[in-house]
Protein backbone atom coordinates (compact mmCIF):
# COMPACT_ATOMS: atom_id res chain seq x y z
CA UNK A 1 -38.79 9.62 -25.52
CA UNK A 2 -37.18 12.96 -24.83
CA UNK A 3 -37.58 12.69 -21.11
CA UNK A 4 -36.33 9.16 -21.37
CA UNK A 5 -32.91 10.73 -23.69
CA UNK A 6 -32.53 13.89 -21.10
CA UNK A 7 -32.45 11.45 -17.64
CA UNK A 8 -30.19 8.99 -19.05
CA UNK A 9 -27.71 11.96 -20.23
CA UNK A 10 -27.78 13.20 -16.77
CA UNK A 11 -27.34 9.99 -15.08
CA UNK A 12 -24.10 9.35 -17.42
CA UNK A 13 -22.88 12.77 -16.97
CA UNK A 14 -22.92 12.25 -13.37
CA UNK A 15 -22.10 9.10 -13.24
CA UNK A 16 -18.40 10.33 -15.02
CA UNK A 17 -18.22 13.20 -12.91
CA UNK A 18 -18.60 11.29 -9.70
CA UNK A 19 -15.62 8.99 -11.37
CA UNK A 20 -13.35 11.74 -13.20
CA UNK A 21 -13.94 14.47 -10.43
CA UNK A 22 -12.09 12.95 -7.06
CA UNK A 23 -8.69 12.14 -9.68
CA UNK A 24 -8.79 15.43 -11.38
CA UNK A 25 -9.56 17.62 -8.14
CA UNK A 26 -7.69 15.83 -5.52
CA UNK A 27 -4.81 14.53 -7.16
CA UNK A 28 -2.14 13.58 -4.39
CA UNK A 29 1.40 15.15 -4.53
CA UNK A 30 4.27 14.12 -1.76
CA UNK A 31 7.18 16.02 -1.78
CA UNK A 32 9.77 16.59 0.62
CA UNK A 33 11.08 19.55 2.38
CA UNK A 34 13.81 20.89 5.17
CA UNK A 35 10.80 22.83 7.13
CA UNK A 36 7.83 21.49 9.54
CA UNK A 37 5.96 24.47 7.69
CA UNK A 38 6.60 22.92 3.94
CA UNK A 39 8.19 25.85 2.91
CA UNK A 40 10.84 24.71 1.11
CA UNK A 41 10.67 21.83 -1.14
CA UNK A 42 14.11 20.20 -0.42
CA UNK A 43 14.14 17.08 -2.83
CA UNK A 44 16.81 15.45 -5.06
CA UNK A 45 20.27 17.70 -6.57
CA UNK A 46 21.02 20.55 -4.96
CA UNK A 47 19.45 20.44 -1.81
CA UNK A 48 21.13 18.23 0.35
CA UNK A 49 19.58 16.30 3.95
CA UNK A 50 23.03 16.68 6.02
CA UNK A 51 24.00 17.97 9.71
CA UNK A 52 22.20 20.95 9.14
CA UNK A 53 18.60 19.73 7.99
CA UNK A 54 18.19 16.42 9.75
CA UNK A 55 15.11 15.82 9.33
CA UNK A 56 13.09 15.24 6.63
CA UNK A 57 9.57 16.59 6.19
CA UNK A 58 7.18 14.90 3.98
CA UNK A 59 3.85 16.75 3.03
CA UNK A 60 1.27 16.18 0.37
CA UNK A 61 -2.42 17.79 -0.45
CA UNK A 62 -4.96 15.68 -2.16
CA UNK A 63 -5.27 12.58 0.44
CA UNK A 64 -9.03 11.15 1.66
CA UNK A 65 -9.87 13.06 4.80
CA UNK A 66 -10.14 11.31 7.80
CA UNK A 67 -8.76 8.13 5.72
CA UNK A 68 -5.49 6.21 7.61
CA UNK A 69 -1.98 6.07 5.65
CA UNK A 70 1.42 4.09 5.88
CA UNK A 71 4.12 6.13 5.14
CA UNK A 72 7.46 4.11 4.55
CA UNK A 73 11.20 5.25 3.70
CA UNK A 74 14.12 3.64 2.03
CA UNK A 75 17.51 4.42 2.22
CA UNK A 76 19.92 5.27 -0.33
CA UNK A 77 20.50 1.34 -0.84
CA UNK A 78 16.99 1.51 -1.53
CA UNK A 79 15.73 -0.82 1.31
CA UNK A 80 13.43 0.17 3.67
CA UNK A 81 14.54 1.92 6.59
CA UNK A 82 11.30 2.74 8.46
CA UNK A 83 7.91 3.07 8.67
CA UNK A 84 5.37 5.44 10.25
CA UNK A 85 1.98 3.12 10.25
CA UNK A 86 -1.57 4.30 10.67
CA UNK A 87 -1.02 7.95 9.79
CA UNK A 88 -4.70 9.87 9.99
CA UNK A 89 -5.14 12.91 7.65
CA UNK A 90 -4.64 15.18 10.41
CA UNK A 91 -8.09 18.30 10.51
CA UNK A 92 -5.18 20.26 11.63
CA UNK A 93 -3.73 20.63 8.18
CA UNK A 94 -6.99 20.60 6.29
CA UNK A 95 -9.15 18.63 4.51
CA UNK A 96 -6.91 15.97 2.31
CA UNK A 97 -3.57 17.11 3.40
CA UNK A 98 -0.83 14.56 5.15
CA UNK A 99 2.37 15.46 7.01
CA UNK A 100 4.49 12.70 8.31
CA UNK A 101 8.73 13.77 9.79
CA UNK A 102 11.62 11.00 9.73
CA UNK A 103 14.48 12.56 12.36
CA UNK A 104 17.49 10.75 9.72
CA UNK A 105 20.08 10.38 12.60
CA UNK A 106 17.73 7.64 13.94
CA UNK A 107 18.92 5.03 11.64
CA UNK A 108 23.23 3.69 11.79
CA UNK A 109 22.84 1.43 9.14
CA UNK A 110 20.95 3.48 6.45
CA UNK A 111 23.05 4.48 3.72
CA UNK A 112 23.38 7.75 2.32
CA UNK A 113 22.23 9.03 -0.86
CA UNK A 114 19.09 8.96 -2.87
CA UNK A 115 16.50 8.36 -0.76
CA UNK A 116 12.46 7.77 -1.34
CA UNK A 117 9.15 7.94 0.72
CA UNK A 118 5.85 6.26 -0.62
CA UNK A 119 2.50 6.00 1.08
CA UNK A 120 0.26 3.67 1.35
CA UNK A 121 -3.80 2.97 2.09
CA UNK A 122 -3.41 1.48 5.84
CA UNK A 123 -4.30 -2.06 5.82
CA UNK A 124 -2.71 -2.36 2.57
CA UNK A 125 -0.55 -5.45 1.93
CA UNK A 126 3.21 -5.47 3.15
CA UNK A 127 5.49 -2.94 0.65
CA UNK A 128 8.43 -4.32 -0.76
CA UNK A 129 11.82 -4.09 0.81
CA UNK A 130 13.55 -2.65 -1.79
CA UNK A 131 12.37 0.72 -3.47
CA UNK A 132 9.96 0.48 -6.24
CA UNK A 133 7.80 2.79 -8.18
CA UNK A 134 4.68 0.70 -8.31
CA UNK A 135 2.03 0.52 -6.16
CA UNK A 136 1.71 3.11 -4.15
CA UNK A 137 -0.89 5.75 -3.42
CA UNK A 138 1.74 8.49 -3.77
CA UNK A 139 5.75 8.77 -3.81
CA UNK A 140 8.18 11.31 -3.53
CA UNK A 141 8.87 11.08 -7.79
CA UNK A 142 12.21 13.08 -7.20
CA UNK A 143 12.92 11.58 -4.62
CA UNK A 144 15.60 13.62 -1.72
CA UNK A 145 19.09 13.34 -1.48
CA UNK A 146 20.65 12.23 2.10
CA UNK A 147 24.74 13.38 3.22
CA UNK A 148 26.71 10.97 5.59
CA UNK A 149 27.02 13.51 7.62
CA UNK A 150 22.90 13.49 8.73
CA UNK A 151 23.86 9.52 9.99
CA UNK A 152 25.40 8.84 12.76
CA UNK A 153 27.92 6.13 12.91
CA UNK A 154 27.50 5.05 16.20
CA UNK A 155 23.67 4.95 18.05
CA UNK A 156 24.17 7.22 21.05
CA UNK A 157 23.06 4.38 23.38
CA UNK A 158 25.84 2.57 22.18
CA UNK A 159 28.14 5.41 22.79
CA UNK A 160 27.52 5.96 25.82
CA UNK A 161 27.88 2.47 26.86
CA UNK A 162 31.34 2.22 25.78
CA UNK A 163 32.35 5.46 26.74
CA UNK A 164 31.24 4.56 30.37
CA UNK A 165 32.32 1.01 30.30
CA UNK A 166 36.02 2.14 28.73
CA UNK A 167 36.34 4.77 31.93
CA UNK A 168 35.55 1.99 34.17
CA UNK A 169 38.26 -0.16 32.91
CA UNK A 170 40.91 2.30 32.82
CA UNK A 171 40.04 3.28 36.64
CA UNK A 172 39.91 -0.78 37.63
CA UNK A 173 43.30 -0.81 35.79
CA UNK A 174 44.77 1.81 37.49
CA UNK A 175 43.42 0.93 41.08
CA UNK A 176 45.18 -2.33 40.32
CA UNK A 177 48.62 -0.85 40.12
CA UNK A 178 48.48 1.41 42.61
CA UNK A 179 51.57 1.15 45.19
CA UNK A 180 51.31 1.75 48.60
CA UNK A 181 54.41 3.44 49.72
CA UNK A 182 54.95 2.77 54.06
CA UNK A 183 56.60 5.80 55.87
């Protein structure tokens, strides 16, 4: 009866270890910082995402090695600007650990402000469009702060375009009312 007491206490014991251990050891944290090094944690109130740090940097220990993320980001609207699918735990950064980088300026119609990131299992179902807390596998809880001044108001392309296009019609103009003057 002993024998029969001792090998059902170890199978329970590691029955809740094998449940308790993964949540209590590899917990997953996502922050955000201004560095591709994740030096600096650079999330919401005083630090600021403007000219100067464009690009956000979103790190977090504690993810399934080799498993495959979606990593998605909303705006300070809080609808969902982008999203980086099929992320692997990269061996680079060690066992567990996830880095994904969102260049801000990429985006004219996001809207500045408080802005989130939340990952998901890949495969998962569709995340909302507007920010919410609930169901995801991790989230930025603070949460970073984005300046106008890291959006640009105009996409390049389109800048370019019209700056090109505008020179052309000024030139066609100007060809047009040229004079010819006879000695």
């Amino acid at each position: 009866m002993k024998k029969l007491a001792l090998i059902a206490t170890i199978f329970i014991t590691s029955a809740l270890l094998s449940v308790l251990t993964p949540s209590l050891v590899f917990a997953q944290s996502w922050e955000s910082y201004n560095d591709a090094a994740h030096k600096n944690v650079w999330g919401q109130g005083t630090n600021v995402f403007d000219a100067t740090y464009g690009t956000v940097y979103m790190y977090g220990p504690g993810f399934t090695g080799g498993g495959s993320y979606d990593i998605y980001y909303y705006d300070g609207n809080n609808n969902l600007v982008t999203a980086a699918t099929h992320l692997n735990v990269q061996a680079a950064l060690g066992t567990g650990k996830l880095s994904s980088s969102y260049i801000l300026n990429t985006d004219t119609g996001a809207a500045q402000g408080l802005w989130n990131c939340g990952v998901l299992d890949a495969g998962s179902p569709t995340p909302p469009s507007t920010w919410s807390t609930s169901g995801w596998v991790a989230y930025d809880a603070d949460g970073f702060t984005v300046d106008q001044s890291a959006i640009p108001e105009f996409p390049t392309v389109m800048a370019a375009i019209g700056v090109a296009g505008l020179c052309f019609g000024i030139y066609w103009w100007m060809k047009r009312r040229l004079v010819y003057v006879k000695a």
